[in-house]
Protein backbone atom coordinates (compact mmCIF):
# COMPACT_ATOMS: atom_id res chain seq x y z
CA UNK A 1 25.21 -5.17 -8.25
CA UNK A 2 21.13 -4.62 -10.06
CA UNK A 3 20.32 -6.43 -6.58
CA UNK A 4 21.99 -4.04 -4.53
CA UNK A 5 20.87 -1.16 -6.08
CA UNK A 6 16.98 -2.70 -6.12
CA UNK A 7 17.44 -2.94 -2.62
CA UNK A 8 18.93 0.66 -1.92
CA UNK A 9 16.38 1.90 -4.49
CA UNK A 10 12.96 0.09 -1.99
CA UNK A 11 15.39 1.49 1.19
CA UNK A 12 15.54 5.02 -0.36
CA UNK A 13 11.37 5.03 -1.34
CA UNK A 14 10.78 3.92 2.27
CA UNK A 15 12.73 7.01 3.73
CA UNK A 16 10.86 9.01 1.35
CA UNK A 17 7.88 7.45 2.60
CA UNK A 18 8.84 7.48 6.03
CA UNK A 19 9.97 12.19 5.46
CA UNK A 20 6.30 12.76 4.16
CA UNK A 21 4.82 11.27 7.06
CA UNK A 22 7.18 13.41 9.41
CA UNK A 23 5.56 16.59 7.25
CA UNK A 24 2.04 15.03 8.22
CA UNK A 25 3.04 14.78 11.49
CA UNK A 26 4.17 17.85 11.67
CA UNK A 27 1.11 19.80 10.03
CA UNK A 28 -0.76 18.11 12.32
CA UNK A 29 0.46 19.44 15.48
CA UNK A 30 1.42 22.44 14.54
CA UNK A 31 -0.64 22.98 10.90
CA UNK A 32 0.34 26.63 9.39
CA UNK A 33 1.46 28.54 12.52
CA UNK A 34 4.29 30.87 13.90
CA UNK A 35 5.82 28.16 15.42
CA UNK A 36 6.18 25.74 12.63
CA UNK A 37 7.46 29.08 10.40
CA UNK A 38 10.24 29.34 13.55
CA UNK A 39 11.12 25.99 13.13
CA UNK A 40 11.55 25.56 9.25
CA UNK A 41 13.36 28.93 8.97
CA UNK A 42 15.80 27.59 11.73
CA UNK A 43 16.49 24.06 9.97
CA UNK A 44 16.56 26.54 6.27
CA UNK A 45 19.84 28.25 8.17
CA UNK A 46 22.45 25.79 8.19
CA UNK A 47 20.99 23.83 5.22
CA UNK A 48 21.90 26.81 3.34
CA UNK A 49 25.10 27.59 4.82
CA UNK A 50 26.50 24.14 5.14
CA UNK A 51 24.68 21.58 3.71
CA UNK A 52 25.23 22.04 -0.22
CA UNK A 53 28.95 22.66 0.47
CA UNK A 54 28.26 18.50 2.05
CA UNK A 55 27.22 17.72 -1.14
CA UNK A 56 29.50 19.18 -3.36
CA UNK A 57 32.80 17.98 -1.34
CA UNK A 58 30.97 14.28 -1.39
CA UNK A 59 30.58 14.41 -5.05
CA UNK A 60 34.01 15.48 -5.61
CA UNK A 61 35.31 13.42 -2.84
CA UNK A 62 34.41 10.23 -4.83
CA UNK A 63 36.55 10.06 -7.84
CA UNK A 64 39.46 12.23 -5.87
CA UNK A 65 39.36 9.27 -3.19
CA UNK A 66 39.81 6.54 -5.91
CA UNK A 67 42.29 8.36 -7.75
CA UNK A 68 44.47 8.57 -4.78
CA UNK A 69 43.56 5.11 -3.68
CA UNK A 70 44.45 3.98 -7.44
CA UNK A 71 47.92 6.39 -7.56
CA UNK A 72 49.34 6.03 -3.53
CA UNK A 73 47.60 2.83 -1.68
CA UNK A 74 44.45 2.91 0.60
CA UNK A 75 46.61 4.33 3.60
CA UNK A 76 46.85 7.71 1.65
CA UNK A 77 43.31 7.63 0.55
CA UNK A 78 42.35 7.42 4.26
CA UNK A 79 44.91 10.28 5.08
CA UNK A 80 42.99 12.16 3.10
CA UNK A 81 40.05 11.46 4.10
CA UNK A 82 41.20 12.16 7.65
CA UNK A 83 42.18 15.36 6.62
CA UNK A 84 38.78 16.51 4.91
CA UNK A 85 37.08 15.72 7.85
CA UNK A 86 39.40 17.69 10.15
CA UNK A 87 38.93 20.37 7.89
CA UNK A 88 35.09 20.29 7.63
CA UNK A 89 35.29 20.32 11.48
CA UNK A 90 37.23 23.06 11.51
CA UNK A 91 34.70 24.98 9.21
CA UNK A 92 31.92 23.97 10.84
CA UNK A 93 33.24 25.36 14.45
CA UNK A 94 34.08 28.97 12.58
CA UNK A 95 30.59 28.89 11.51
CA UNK A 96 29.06 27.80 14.16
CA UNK A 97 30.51 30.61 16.40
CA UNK A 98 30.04 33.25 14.03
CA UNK A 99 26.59 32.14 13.57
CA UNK A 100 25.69 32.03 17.99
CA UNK A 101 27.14 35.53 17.65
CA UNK A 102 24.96 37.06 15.22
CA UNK A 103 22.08 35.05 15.32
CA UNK A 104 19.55 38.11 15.53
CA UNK A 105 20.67 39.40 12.28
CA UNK A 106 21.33 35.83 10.00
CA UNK A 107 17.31 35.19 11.32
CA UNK A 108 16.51 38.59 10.20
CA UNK A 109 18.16 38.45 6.84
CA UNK A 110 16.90 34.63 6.24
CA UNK A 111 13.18 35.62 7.58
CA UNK A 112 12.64 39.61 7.49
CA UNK A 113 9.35 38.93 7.95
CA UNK A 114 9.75 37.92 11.24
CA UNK A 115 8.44 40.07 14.28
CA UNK A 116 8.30 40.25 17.55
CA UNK A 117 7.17 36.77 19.84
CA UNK A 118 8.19 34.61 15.93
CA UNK A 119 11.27 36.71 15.43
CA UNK A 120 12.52 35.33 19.27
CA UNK A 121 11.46 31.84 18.46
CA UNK A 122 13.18 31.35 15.42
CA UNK A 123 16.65 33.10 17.16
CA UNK A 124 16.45 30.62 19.76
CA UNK A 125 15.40 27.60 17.70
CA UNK A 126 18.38 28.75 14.98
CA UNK A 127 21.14 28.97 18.11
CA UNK A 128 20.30 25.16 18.61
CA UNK A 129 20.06 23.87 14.71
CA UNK A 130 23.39 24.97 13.83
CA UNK A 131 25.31 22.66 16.31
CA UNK A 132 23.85 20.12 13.50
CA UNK A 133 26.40 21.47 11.02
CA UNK A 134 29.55 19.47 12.78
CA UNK A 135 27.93 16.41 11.92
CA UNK A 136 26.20 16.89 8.32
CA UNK A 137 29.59 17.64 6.54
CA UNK A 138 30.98 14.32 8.02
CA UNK A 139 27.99 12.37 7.80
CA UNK A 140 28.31 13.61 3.59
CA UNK A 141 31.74 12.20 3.67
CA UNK A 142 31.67 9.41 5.28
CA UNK A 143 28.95 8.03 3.19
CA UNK A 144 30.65 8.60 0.64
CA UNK A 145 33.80 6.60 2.06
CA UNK A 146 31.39 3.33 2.62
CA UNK A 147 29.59 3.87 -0.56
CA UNK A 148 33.41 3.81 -2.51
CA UNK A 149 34.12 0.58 -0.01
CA UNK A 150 30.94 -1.38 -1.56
CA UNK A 151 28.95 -0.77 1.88
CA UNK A 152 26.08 0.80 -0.03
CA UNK A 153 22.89 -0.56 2.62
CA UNK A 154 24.46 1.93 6.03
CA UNK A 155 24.70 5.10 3.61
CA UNK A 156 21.00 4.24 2.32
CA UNK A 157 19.22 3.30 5.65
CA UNK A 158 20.14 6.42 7.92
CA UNK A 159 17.60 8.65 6.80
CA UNK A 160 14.82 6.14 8.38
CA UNK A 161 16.20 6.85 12.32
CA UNK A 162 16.24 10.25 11.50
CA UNK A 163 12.81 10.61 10.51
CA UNK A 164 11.77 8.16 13.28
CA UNK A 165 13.56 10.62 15.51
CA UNK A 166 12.07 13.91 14.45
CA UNK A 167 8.54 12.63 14.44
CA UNK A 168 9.07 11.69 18.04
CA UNK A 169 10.54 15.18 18.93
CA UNK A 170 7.35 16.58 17.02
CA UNK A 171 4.96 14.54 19.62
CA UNK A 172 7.02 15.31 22.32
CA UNK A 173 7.30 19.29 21.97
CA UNK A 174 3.59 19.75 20.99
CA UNK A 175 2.71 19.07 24.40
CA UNK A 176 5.65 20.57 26.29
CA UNK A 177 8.16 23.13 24.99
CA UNK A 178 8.61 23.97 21.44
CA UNK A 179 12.29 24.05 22.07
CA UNK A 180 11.92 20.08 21.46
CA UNK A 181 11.57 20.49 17.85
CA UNK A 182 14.70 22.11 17.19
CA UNK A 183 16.47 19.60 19.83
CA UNK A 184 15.40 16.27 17.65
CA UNK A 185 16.59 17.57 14.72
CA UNK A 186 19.84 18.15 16.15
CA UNK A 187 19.83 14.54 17.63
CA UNK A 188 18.46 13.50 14.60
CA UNK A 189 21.42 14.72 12.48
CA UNK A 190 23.48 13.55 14.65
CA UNK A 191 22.55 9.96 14.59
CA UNK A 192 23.44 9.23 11.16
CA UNK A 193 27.15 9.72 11.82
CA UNK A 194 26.37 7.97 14.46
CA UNK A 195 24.80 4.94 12.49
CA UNK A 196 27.75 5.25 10.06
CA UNK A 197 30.53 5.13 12.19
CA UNK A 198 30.53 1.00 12.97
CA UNK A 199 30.72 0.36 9.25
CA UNK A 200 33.11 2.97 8.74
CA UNK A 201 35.19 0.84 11.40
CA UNK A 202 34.66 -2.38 9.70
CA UNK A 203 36.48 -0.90 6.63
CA UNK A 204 39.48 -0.52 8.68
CA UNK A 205 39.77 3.08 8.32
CA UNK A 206 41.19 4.25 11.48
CA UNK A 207 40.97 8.22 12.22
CA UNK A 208 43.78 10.83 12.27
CA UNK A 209 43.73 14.37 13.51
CA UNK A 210 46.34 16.41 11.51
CA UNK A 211 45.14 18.77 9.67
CA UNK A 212 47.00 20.20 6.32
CA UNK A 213 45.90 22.91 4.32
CA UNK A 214 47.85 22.95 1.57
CA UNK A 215 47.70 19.44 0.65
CA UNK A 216 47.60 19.50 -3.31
CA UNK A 217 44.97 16.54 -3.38
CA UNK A 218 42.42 19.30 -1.13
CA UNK A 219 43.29 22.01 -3.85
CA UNK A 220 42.44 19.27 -6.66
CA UNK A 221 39.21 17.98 -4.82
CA UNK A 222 37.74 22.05 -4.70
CA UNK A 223 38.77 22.44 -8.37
CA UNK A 224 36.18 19.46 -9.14
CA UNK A 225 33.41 20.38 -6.64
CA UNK A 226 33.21 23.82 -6.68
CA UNK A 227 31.08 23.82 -9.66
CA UNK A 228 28.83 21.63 -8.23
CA UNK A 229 28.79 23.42 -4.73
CA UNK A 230 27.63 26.42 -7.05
CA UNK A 231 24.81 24.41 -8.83
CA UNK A 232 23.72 22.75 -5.47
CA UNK A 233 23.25 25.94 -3.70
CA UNK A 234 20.58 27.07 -6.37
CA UNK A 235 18.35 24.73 -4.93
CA UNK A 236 18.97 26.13 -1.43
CA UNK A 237 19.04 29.65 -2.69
CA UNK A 238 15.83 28.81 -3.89
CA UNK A 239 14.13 27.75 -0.72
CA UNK A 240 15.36 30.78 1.04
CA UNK A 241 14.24 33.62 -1.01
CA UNK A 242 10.71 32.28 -1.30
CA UNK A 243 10.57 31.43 2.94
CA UNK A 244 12.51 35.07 2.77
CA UNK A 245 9.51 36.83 0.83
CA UNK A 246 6.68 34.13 2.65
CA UNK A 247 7.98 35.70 5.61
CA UNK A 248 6.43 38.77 5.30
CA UNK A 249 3.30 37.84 3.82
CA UNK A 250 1.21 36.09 5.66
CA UNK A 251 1.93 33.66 8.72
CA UNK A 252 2.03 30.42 7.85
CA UNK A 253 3.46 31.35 4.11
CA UNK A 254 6.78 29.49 5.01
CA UNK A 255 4.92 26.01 6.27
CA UNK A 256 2.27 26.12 3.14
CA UNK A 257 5.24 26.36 0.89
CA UNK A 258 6.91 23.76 2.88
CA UNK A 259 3.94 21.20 2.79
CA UNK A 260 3.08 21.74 -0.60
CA UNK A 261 7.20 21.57 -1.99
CA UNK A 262 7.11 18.10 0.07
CA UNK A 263 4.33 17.01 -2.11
CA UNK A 264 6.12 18.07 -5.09
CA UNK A 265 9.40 16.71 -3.72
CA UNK A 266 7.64 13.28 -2.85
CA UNK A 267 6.89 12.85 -6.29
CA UNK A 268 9.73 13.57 -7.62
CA UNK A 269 11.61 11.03 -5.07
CA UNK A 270 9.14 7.82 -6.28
CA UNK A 271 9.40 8.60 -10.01
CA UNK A 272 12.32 10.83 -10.84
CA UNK A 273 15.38 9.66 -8.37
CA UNK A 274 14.81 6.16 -9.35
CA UNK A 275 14.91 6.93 -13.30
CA UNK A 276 18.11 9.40 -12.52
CA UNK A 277 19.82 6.78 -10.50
CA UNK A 278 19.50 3.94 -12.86
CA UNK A 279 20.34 6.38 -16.06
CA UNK A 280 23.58 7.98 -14.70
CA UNK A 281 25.72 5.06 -14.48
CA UNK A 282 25.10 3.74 -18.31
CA UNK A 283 24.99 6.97 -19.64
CA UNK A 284 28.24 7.92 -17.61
CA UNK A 285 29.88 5.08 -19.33
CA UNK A 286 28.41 5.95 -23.18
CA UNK A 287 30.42 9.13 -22.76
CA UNK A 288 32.78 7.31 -21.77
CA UNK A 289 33.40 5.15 -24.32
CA UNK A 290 32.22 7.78 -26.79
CA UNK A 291 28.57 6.66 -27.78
CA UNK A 292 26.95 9.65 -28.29
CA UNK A 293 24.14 7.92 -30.45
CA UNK A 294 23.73 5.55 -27.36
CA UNK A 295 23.83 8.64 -24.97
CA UNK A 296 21.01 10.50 -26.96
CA UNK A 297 18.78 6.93 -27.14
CA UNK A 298 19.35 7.07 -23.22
CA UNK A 299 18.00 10.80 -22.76
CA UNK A 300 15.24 11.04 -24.45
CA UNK A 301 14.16 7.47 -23.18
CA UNK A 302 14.66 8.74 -19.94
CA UNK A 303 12.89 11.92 -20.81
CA UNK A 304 9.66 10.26 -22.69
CA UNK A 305 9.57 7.66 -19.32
CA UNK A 306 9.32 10.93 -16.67
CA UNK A 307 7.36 12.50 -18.66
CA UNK A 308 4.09 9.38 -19.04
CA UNK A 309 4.41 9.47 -14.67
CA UNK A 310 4.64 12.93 -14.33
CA UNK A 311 2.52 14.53 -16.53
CA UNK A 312 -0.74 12.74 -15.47
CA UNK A 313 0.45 13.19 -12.02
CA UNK A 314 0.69 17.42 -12.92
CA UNK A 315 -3.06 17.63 -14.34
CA UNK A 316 -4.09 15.84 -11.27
CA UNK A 317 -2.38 17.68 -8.76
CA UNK A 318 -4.05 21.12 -10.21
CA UNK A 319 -7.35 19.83 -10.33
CA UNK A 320 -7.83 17.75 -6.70
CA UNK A 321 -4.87 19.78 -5.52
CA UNK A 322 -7.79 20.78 -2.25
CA UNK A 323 -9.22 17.95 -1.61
CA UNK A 324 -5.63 16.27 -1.69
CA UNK A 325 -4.21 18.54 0.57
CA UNK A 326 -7.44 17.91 3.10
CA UNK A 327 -6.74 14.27 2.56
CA UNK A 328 -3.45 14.74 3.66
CA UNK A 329 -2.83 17.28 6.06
CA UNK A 330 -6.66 18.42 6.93
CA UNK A 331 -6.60 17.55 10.80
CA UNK A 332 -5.67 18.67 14.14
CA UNK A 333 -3.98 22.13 13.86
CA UNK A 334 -4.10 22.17 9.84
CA UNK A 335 -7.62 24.64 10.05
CA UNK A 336 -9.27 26.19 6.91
CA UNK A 337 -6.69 29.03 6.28
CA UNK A 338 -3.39 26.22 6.46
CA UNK A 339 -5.34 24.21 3.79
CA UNK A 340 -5.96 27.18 1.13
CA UNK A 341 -2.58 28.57 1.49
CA UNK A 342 -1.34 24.91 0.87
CA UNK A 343 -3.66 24.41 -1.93
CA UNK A 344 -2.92 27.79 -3.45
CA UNK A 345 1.03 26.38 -3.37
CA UNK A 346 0.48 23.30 -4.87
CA UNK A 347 -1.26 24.32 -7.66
CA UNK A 348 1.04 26.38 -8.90
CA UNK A 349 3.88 23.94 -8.11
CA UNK A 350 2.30 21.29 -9.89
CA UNK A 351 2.63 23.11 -13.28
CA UNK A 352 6.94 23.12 -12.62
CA UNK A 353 6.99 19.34 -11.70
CA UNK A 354 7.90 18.36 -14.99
CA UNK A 355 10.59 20.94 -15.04
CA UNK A 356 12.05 19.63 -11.85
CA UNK A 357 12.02 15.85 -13.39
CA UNK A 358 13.45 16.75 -16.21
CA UNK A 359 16.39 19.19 -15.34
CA UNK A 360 17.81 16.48 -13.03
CA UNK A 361 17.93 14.26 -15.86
CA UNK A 362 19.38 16.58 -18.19
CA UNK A 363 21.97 17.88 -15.55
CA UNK A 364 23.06 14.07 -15.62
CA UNK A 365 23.56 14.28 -19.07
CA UNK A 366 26.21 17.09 -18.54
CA UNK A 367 27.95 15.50 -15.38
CA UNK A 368 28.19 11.93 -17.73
CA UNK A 369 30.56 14.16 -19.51
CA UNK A 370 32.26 15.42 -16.75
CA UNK A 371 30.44 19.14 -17.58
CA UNK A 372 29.58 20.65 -13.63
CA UNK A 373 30.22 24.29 -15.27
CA UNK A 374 27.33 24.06 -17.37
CA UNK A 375 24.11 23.35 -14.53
CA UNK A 376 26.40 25.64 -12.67
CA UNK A 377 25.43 28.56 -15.15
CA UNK A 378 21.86 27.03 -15.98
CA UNK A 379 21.11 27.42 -12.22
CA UNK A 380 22.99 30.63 -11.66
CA UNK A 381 20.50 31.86 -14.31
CA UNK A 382 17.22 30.09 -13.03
CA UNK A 383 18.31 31.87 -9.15
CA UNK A 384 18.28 35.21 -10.87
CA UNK A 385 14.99 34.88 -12.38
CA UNK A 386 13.31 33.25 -9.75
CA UNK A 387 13.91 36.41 -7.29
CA UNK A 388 12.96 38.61 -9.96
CA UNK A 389 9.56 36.67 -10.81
CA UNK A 390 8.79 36.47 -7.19
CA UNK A 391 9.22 39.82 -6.12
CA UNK A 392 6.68 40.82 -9.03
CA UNK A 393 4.86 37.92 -8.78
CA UNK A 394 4.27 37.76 -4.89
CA UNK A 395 2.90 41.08 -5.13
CA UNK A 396 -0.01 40.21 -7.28
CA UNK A 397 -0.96 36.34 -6.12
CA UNK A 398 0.74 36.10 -2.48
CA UNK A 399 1.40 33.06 -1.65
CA UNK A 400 0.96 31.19 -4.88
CA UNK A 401 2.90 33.59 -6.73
CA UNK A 402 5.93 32.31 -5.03
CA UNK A 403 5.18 28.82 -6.17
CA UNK A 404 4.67 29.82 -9.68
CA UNK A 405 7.72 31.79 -9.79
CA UNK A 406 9.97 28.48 -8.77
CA UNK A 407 8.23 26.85 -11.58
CA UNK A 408 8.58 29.31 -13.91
CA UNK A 409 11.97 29.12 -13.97
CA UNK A 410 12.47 25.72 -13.31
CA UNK A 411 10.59 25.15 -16.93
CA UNK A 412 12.60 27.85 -18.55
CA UNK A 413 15.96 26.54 -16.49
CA UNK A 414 15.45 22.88 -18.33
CA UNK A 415 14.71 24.22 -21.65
CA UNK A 416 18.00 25.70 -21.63
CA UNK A 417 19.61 23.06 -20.56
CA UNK A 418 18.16 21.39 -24.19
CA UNK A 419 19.32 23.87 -26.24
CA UNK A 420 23.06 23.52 -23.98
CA UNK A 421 22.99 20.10 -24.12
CA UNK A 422 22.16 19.95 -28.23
CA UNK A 423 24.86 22.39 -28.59
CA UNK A 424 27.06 20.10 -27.24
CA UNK A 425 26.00 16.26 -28.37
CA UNK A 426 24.26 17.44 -31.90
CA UNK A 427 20.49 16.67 -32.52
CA UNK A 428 18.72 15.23 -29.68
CA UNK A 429 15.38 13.66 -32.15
CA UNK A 430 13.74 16.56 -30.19
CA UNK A 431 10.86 15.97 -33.30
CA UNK A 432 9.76 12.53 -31.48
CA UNK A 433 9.96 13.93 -27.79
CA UNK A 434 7.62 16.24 -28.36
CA UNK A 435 5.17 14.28 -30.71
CA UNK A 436 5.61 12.05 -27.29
CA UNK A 437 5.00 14.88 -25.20
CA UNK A 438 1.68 16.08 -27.07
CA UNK A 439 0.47 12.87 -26.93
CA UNK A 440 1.10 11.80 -23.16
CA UNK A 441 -0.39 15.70 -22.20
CA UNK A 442 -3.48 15.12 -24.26
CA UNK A 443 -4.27 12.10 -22.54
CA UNK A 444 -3.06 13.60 -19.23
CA UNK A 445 -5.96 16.29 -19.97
CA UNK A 446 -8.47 13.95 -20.89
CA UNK A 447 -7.86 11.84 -17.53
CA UNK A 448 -8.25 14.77 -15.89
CA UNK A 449 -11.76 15.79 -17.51
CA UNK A 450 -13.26 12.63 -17.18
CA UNK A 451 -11.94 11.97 -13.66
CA UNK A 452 -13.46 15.55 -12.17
CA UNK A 453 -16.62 15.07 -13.23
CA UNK A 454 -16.66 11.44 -11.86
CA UNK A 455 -15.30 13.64 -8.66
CA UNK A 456 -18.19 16.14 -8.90
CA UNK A 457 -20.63 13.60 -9.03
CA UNK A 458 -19.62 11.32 -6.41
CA UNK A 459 -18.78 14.10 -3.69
CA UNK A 460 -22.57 14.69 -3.59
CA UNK A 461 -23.27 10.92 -2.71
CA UNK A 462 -20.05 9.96 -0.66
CA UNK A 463 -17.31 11.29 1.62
CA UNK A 464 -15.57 13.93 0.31
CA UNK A 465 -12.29 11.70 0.88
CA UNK A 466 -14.04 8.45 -0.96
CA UNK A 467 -15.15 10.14 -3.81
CA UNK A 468 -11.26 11.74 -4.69
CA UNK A 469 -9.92 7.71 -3.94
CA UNK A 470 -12.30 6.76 -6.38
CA UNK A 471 -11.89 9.63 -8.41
CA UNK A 472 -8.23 8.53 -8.38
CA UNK A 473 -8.66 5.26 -9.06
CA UNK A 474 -10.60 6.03 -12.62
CA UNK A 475 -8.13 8.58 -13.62
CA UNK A 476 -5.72 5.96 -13.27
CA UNK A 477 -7.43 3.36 -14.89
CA UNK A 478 -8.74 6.28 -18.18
CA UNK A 479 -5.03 7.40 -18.50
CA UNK A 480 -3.75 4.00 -18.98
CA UNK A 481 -6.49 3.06 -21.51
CA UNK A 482 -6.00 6.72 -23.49
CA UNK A 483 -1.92 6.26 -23.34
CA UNK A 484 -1.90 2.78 -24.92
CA UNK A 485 -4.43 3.82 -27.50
CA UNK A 486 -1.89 6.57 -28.79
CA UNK A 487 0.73 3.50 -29.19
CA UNK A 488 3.97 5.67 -27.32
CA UNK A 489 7.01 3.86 -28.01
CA UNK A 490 8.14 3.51 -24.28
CA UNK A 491 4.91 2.16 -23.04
CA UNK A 492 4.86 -0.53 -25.35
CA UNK A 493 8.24 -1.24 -24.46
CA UNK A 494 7.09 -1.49 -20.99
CA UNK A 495 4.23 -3.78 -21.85
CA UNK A 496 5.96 -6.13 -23.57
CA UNK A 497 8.63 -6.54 -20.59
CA UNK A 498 5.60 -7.17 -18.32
CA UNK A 499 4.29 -9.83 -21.11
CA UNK A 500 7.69 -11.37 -21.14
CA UNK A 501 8.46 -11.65 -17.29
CA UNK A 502 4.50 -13.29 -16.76
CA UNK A 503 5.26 -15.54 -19.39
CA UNK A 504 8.49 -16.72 -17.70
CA UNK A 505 6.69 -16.99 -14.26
CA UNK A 506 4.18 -19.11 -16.15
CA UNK A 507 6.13 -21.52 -17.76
């Protein structure tokens, strides 16, 4: 089982890999422009009418599917599964129509914004994206169903095709019609049902196409993921009201937000997913079994581990956050004005990434439990104050004012879920964490001293791009010298482990 989930864990880093590359590729042809606003807004659409309802029916689909399986045989389970496809099909076609019919207006209320040659684009680019809806909902499933049939590899590997797809539709469109970006995405979505459906034979699940409404296992499977539909969609919610309000600001406000939110997103994907995945399982079964001591031990490991990766990687982000994003995404149609709205984004999303890590950890905590109503609320909340902040806030600082409202409340959104969470499990040794906490963001800040002025002085000798790889390099090398000086608990943990596993290889 730890080798299966290694592997999954090196497949899932590659795909994360393989998305930012697609974003390169992307800002590269098309940089900050109308067209890539068109395009983003259209793929925005369906994610937010469709795609969190995927995830919540998945995550509720699991433990409904093995309770049935458990209770009636695997011939019911599959009935049911049958069923919830029908049924997501069925959805997916009244959406779909009512979304061809008033396209004009959905692209209007999702991007008002939007006028005139953009405003046309992003109609016709939306009509095509939403076809992609019939096959996310059963693509959600359907992993799902291989994942609960120990076929964990499919599930894990069909985001790599997709990317591999899109990229190619990005080459192709850039130097013939537009329309080509929208039309590999849809392809794109579309193969990873596609890539599922041999394994899903293998299992010997075989399809049927009656469709019951009131079946009492559907009414039992909403009951569980509705909750977690709710706290999804904040996320989406999210990303819409800041493209909604980037709209009408400057063009190019949606794609800046978009490249710089990758960069954030990237991070979190290397340091945070991995932590999350490993975490939920043990801590899952601690609440289980009653162990709250072992349950807090867990959580504020967890915590003190995000928080030595992401911290450093915060202060740096702020301070090279230009010369990063020229590194990255400073070519072909990425010009001067792409690169300081970018910038101006990821500065201000750097100061919520440890917010972001650390409300998905906590939100574990409360689904170990089997609490969804709780993130529900948190994020309900967090929605609320991010429009609010970024209406004010966009006013004043553009741009940027929309990535410091997301983190904002992202930062206040996890501190409540501490006080929640300590309401419900008792002391959390909060006294430590944030001795921890001072300690890893004082060397975090001294990294980052030490490694601008190395910047400063090598960017008059060297390539601007050498001198931030080197810069890099130091701050990595000062940060890991300051942190073991100020003897943290979890790094000499870590240490140790490495001492141990060399001295096995040795001997």
């Amino acid at each position: 089982m730890k080798k299966t989930a290694l592997i999954i864990m090196i497949i899932t880093i590659f795909s994360k890999v393989f998305g930012f590359f697609r974003e390169l590729v992307l800002s590269y042809y098309y940089g900050a422009s109308a067209i890539s606003d068109a395009y983003l807004i259209s793929l925005t659409i369906p994610a937010v009418i469709f795609s969190f309802v995927g995830t919540g029916l998945s995550t509720g689909f699991i433990p409904m599917f093995s309770q049935i399986r458990e209770k009636h045989g695997e011939s019911e389970a599959n009935k049911f599964t049958s069923n919830l496809v029908n049924i997501l099909i069925l959805i997916s076609t009244i959406l779909v129509a009512v979304g061809l019919i008033f396209t004009e207006p959905i692209v209007k209320l999702f991007a008002s914004g939007f006028k005139g040659e953009t405003l046309v684009m992003a109609i016709r680019f939306t009509k095509l994206s939403l076809v992609g809806m019939y096959f996310t909902g059963t693509t959600y499933i359907y992993s799902a169903y291989l994942q609960l049939n120990n076929r964990f590899l499919t599930p894990a590997l069909i985001g790599v095709p997709y990317n591999i797809i899109i990229i190619i539709a990005i080459a192709i469109s850039a130097n013939n019609d537009p329309l080509f970006l929208i039309l590999g995405s849809v392809i794109a979505t579309a193969s990873q049902l596609f890539i599922l459906i041999p394994s899903i034979k293998k299992t010997g699940y075989k399809h049927n196409l009656n469709i019951n409404l009131k079946d009492e296992h559907l009414k039992n499977l909403m009951i569980i993921a509705l909750p977690v539909i709710v706290g999804v969609s904040v996320n989406q919610i999210n990303t819409l009201v800041d493209r909604t309000i980037a709209s009408g600001l400057v063009v190019g406000g949606i794609s800046a937000l978009n490249y710089a939110n990758r960069l954030n997103g990237f991070v979190q994907g290397l340091i945070v997913t991995p932590v999350a995945t490993v975490l939920y399982p043990s801590i899952s079964k601690m609440a289980a079994n009653d162990d709250i001591r072992g349950l807090k031990s867990a959580i504020n490991e967890a915590i003190n581990s995000i928080s030595i990766l992401i911290m450093p990687i915060t202060v740096g982000a702020m301070i090279f956050a230009e010369p990063i994003v020229k590194l990255l995404f400073g070519r072909g149609a990425f010009d001067a004005n792409a690169i300081a709205l970018t910038t101006s984004a990821l500065v201000f999303y750097s100061i919520g990434m440890i917010g972001f890590g650390l409300r998905d950890i906590l939100s574990r905590a409360f689904y170990s439990q089997q609490d969804t109503k709780t993130p529900m609320i948190n994020g309900s909340i967090a929605v609320v104050m991010n429009i609010v902040l970024n209406i004010i806030l966009s006013k004043y600082m553009g741009i940027g004012g929309l990535a410091l409202a997301t983190s904002i409340s992202a930062i206040i959104s996890t501190g409540l879920l501490f006080y929640n969470l300590r309401k419900k499990i008792g002391a959390l040794g909060l006294k430590k964490t944030v001795t921890t906490f001072a300690k890893i963001t004082l060397a975090s800040l001294i990294m980052g001293l030490v490694s601008w002025i190395i910047y400063k002085v090598l960017v008059l000798k060297i390539v601007e791009e050498f001198a931030l790889i080197l810069a890099i390099i130091v701050a990595a090398l000062v940060y890991f010298v300051v942190i073991l000086m100020f003897r943290i608990e979890e790094v000499d943990n870590m240490i140790k482990l490495i001492r141990g596993k060399l001295k096995a290889m040795l001997s």
